[in-house]
Protein backbone atom coordinates (compact mmCIF):
# COMPACT_ATOMS: atom_id res chain seq x y z
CA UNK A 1 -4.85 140.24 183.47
CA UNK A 2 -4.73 143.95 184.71
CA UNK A 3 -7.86 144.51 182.92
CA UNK A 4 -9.55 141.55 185.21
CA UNK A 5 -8.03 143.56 188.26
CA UNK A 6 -9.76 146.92 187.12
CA UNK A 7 -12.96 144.89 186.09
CA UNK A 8 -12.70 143.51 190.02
CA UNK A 9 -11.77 147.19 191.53
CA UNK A 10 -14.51 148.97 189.91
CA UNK A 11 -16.83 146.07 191.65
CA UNK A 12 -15.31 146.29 195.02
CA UNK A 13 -15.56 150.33 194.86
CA UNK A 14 -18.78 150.55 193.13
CA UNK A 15 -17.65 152.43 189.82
CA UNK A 16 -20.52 151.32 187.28
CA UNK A 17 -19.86 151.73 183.63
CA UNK A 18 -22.34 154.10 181.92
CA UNK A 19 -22.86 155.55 178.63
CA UNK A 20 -23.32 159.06 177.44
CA UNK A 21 -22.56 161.25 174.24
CA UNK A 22 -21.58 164.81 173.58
CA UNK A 23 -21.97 167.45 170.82
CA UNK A 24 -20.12 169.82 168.78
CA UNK A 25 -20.43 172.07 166.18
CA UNK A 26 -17.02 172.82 163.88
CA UNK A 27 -16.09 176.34 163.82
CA UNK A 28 -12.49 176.08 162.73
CA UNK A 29 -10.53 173.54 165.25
CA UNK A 30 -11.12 170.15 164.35
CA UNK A 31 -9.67 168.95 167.72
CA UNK A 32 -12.86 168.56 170.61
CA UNK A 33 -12.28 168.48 173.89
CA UNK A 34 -14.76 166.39 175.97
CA UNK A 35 -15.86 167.15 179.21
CA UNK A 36 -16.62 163.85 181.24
CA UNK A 37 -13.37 162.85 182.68
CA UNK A 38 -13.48 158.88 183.25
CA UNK A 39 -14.31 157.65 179.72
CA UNK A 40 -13.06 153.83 179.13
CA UNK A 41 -13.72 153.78 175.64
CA UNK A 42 -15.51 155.57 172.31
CA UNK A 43 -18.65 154.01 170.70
CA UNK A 44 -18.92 156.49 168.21
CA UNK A 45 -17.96 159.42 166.01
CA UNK A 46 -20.06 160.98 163.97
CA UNK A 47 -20.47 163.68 161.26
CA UNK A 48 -23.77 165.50 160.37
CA UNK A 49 -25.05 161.66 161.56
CA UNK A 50 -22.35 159.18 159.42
CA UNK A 51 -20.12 157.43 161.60
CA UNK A 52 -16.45 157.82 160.84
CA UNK A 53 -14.16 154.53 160.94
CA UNK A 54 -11.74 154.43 163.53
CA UNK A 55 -8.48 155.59 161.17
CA UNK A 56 -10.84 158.94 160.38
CA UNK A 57 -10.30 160.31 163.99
CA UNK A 58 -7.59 160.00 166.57
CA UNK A 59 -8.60 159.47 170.69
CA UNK A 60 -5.89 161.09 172.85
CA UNK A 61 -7.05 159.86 176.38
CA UNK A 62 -4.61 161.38 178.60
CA UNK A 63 -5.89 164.51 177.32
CA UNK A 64 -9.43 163.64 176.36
CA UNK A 65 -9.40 165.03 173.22
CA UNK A 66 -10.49 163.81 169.63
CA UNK A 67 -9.15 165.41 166.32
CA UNK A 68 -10.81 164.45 163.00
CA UNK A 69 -8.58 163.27 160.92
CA UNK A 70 -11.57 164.39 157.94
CA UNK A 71 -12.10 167.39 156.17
CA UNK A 72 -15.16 169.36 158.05
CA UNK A 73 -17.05 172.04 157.20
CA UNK A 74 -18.16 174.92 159.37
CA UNK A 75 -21.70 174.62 161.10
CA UNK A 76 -20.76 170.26 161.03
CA UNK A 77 -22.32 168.72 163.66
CA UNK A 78 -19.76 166.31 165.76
CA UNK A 79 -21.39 163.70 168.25
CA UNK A 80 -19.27 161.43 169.72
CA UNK A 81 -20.58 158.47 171.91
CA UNK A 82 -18.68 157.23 174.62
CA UNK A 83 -18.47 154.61 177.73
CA UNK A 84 -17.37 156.27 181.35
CA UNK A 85 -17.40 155.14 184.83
CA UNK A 86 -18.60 157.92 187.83
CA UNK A 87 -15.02 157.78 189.58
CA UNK A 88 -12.18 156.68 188.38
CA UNK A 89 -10.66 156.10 184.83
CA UNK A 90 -8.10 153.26 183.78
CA UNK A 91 -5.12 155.37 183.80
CA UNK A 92 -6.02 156.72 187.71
CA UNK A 93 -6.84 152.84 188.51
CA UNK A 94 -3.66 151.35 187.17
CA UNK A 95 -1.91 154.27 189.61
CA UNK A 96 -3.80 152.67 192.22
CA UNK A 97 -2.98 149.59 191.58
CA UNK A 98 0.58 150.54 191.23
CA UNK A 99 0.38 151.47 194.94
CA UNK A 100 -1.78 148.34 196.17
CA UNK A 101 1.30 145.95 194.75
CA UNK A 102 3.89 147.99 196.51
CA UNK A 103 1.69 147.30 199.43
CA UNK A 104 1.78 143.58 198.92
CA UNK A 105 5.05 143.68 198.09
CA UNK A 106 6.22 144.87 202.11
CA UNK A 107 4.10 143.02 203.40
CA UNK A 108 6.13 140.52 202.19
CA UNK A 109 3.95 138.12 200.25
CA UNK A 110 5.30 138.52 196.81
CA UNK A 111 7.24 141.19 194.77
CA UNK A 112 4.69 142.11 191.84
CA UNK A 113 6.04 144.27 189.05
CA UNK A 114 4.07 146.93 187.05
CA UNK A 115 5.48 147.41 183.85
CA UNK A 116 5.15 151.45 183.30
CA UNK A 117 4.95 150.83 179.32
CA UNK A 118 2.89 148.12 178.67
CA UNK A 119 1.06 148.11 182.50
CA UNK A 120 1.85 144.40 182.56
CA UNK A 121 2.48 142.54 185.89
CA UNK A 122 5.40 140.03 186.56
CA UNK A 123 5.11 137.73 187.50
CA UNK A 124 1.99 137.27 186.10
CA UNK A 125 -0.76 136.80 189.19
CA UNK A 126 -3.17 133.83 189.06
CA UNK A 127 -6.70 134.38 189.88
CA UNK A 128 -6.43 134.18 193.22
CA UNK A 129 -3.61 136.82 193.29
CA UNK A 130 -5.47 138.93 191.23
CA UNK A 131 -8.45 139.01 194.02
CA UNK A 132 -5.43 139.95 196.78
CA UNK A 133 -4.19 142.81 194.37
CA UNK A 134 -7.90 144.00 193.56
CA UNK A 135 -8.93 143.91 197.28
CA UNK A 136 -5.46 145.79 198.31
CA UNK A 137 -6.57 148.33 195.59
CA UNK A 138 -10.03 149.04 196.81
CA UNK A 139 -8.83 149.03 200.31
CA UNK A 140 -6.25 152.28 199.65
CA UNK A 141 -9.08 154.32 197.25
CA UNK A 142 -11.34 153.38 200.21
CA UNK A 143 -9.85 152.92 203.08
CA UNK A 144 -12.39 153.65 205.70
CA UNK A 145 -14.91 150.83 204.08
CA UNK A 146 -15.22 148.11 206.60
CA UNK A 147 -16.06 145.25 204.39
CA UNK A 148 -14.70 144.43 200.42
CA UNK A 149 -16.33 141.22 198.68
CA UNK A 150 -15.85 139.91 195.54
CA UNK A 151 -17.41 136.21 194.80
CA UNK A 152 -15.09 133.96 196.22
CA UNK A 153 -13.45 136.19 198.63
CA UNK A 154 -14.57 138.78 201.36
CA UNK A 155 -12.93 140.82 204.25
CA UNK A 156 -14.98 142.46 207.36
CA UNK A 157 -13.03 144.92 209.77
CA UNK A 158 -14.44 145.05 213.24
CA UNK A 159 -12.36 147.86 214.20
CA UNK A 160 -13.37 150.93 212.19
CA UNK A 161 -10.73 153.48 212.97
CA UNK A 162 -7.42 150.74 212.14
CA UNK A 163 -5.58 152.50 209.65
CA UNK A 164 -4.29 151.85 206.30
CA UNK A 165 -1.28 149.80 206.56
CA UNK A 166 -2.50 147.81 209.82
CA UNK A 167 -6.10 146.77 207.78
CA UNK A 168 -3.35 145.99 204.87
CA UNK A 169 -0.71 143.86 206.84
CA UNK A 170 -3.49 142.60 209.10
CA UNK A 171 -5.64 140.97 205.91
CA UNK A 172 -2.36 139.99 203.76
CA UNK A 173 -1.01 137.65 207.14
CA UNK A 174 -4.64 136.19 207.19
CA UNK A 175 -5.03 135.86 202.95
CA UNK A 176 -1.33 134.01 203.51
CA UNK A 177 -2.80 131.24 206.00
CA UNK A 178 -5.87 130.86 204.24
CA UNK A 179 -5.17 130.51 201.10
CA UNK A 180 -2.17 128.23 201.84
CA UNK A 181 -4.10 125.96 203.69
CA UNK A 182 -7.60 125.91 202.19
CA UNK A 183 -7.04 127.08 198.64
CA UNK A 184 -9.85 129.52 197.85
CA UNK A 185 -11.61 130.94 200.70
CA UNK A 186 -14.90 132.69 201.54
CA UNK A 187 -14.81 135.23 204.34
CA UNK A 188 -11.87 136.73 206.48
CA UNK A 189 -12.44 138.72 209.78
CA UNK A 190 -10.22 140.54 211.25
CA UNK A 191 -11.19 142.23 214.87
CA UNK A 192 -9.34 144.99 217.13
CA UNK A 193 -7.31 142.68 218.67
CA UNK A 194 -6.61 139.68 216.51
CA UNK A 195 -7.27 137.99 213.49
CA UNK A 196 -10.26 135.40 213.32
């Protein structure tokens, strides 16, 4: 479920996946540090152009580092292949949506929880809920946006220069009407002086 959250933030804010690769030669520290920052995931490891299985190398994320867990000889070429968004990686997301839930949470619609371990939310949001938390997200990375849309939900501010926590409370009262009374909804406006 937080992964369909991340999937829907990275829509809302525009962060397109993309692939790209880097090179090494081995010297004598089989540890590489990569250089792009936001990588979701590896798609390869190679050695001198054989790819290594998964349990022959160890991906440290937080650090963006990979250490061969295989013997290597100096003047080895190491290419490693890799997915990455432009932005904003998982771990920087998940912070973000850490903060969009606390959001929701004073706004008094419903108390989310984010485990810190296992970055699992209770109670567990349907799919509705999950648009609410998404658009909350993309609203604090990007708060000066005037419009968020995802497929069956969309939010246009009139007033550009509302802040934060008014564009917040101001979409969470309308979300609250609308999707009590109509079930899923298409488009919520909200002008300077009330909602529409």
């Amino acid at each position: 479920m937080l992964d369909n959250i991340l999937i829907k933030v990275r829509a809302l804010i525009e962060d397109i996946e993309k692939t790209d690769y880097e090179i090494f030669v081995y010297r004598n520290n089989n540890t590489f540090k990569l250089k792009q920052l936001n990588i979701n995931e590896l798609t390869s490891v190679r050695v001198n152009g054989e790819e290594l299985g998964s349990g022959d190398y160890i991906w440290t994320p937080y650090n963006n580092e990979i250490t061969i867990e295989s013997s290597l000889a100096t003047g080895d070429l190491i290419e490693i292949g890799y997915k990455l968004y432009y932005q904003y990686s998982n771990v920087e997301l998940i912070e973000y949506v850490r903060s969009a839930l606390v959001h929701i949470s004073f706004n008094r619609y419903i108390t989310f929880n984010l485990n810190f371990t296992n970055t699992e939310i209770d109670p567990i949001p349907d799919s509705l809920d999950e648009d609410l938390i998404a658009l909350i997200t993309a609203m604090v990375i990007k708060p000066d946006y005037s419009s968020y849309r995802l497929p069956n939900l969309s939010v246009t501010y009139q007033k550009r220069n509302m802040d934060l926590d008014e564009k917040i409370s101001k979409f969470i009262i309308k979300f609250q009407t609308q999707s009590k009374c109509y079930g899923i909804f298409k488009n919520i406006e909200i002008t300077d002086e009330k909602i529409i």
